[in-house]
Protein backbone atom coordinates (compact mmCIF):
# COMPACT_ATOMS: atom_id res chain seq x y z
CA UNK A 1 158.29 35.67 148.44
CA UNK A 2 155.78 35.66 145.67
CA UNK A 3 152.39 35.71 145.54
CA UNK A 4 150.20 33.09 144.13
CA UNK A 5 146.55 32.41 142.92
CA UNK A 6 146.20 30.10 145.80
CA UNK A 7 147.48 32.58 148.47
CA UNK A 8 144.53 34.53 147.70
CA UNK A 9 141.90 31.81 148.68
CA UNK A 10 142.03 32.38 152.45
CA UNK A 11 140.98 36.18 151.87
CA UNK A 12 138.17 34.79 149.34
CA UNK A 13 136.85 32.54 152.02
CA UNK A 14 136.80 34.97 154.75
CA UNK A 15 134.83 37.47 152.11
CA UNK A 16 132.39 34.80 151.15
CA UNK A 17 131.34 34.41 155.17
CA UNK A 18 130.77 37.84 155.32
CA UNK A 19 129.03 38.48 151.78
CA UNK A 20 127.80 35.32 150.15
CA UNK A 21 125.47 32.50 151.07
CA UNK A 22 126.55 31.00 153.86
CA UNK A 23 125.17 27.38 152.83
CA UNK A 24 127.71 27.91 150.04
CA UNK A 25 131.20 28.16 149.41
CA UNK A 26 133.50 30.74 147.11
CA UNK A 27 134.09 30.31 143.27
CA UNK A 28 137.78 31.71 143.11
CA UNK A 29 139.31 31.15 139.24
CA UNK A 30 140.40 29.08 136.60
CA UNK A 31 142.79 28.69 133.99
CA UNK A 32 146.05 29.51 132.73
CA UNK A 33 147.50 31.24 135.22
CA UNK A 34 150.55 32.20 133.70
CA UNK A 35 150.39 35.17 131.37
CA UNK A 36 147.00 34.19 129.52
CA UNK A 37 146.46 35.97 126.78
CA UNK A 38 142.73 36.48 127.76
CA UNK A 39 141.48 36.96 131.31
CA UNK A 40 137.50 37.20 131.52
CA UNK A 41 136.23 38.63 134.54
CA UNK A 42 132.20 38.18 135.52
CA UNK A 43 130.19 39.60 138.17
CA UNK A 44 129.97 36.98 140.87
CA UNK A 45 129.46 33.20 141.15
CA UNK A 46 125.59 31.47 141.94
CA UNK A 47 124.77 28.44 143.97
CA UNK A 48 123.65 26.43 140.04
CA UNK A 49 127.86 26.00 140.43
CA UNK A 50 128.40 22.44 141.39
CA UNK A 51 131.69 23.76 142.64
CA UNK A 52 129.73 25.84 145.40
CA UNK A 53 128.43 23.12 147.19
CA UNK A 54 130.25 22.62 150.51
CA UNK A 55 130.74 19.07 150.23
CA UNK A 56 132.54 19.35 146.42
CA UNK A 57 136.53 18.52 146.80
CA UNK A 58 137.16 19.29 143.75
CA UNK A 59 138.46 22.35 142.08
CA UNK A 60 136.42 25.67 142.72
CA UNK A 61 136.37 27.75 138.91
CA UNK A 62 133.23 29.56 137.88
CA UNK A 63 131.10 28.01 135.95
CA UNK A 64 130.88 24.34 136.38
CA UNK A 65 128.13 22.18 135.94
CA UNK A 66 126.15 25.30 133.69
CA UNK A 67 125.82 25.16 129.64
CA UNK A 68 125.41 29.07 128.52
CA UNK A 69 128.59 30.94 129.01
CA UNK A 70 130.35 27.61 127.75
CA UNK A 71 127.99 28.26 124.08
CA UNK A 72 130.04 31.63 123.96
CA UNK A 73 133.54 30.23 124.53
CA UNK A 74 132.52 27.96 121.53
CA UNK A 75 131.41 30.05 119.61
CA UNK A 76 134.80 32.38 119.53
CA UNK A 77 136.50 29.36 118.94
CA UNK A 78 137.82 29.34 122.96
CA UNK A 79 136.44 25.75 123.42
CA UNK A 80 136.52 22.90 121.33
CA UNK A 81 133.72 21.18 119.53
CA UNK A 82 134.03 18.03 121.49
CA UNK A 83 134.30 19.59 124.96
CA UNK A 84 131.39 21.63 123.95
CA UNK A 85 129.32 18.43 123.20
CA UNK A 86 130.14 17.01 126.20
CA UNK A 87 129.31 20.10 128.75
CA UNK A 88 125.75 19.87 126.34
CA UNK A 89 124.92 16.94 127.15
CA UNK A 90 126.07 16.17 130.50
CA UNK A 91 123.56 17.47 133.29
CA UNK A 92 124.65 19.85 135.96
CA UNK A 93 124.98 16.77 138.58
CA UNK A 94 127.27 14.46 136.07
CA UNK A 95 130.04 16.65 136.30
CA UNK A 96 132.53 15.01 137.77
CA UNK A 97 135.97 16.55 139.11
CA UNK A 98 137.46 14.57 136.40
CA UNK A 99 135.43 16.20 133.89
CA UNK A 100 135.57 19.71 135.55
CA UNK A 101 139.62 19.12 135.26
CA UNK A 102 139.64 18.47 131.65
CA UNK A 103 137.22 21.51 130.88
CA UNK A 104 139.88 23.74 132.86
CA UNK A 105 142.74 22.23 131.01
CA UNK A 106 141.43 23.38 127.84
CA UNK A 107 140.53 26.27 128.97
CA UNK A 108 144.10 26.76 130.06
CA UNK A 109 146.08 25.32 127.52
CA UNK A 110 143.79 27.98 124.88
CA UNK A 111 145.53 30.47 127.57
CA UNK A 112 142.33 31.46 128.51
CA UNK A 113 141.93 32.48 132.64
CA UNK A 114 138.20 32.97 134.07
CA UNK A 115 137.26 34.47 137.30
CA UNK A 116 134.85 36.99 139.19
CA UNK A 117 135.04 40.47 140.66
CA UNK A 118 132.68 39.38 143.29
CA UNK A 119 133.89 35.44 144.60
CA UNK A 120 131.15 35.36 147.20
CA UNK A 121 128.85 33.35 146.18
CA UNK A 122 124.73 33.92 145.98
CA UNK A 123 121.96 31.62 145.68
CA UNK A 124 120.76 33.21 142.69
CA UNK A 125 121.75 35.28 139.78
CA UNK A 126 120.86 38.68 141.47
CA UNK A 127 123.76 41.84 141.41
CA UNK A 128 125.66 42.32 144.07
CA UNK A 129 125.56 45.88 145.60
CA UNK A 130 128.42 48.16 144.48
CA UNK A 131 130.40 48.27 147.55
CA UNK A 132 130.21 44.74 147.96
CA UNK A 133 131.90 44.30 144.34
CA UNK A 134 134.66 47.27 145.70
CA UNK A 135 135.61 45.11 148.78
CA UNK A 136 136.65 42.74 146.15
CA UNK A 137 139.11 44.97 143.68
CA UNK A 138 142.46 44.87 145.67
CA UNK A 139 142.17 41.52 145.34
CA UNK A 140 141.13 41.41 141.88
CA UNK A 141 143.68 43.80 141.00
CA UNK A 142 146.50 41.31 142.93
CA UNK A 143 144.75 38.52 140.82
CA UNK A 144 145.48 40.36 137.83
CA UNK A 145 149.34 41.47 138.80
CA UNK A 146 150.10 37.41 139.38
CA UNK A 147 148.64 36.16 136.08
CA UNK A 148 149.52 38.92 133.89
CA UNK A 149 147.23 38.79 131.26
CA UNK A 150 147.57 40.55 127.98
CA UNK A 151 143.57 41.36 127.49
CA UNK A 152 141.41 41.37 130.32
CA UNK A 153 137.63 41.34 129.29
CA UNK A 154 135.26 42.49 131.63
CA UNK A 155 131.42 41.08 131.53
CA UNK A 156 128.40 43.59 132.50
CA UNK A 157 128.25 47.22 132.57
CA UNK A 158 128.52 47.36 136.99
CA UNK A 159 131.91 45.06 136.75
CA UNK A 160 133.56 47.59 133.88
CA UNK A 161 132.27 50.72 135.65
CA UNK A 162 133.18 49.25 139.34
CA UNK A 163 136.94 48.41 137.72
CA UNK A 164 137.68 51.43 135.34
CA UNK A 165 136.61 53.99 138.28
CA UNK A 166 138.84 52.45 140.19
CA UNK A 167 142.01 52.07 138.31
CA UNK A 168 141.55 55.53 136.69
CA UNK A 169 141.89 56.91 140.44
CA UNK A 170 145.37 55.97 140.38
CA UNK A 171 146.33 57.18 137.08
């Protein structure tokens, strides 16, 4: 049997009782989830994700209902102009899981895939400790063997560290 993205959420959830707000839920992924040729990984999710809130149904991807890091997939021409206007002018609250799909589904048909190290999410933007982050690599790393990305771009200095000491132990 193979393993899937969605196999993964169950783990994810347990992690996020144990590690993240408990008001809040987990921020798993989003994307192309076959063989993107960009996967971004970030540090962990924070509670200004619409998708966090207990009583969303809709999809849980990093990211939704914000403006900044969507200003950098525009800018290397990862988003297009007219989904960029529309995540700039739309409030956090007026995201809608309609909207939230068709942000994914460009983000997925540019073969793009976003997710976390960390999926627990915080209240606020503050670090995770290290070994929180490590509790989170296997699954990462089984993340990473199910999409198969060709580049994987890590954000922040404690995600790169965290993930190259680790894989470099197995080498």
């Amino acid at each position: 049997m193979f393993l899937k993205i969605a196999d993964l959420k169950k783990e994810y959830d347990k992690m996020q009782i144990k590690y993240g707000a408990k008001q809040l839920d987990s921020i798993y992924n989003g994307g192309c989830e076959e063989h993107p040729d960009i996967c971004f990984v970030f540090m962990n999710p924070t509670g200004k994700n619409i998708a966090s809130d207990k009583s969303w149904k809709g999809r849980k991807s990093p990211w939704l209902g914000t403006k900044n890091i969507w200003k950098l997939f525009y800018q290397v021409d990862l988003l297009s102009e007219e989904i960029f206007n529309k995540i700039q002018l739309k409030k956090p609250k007026e995201w809608d899981y309609e909207f939230c799909d068709e942000v994914y589904e460009e983000i997925s048909n540019n073969k793009i895939f976003i997710t976390n190290l960390g999926k627990c999410t915080q209240i606020d933007a503050r670090a995770l400790p290290d070994d929180v982050l490590k509790k989170y690599l296997n699954l990462l790393f089984k993340e990473i063997d199910i999409i198969k990305p060709k580049v994987i771009i890590t954000f922040g200095n404690q995600v790169s560290s965290i993930i190259l000491i680790k894989r470099f132990q197995y080498l």
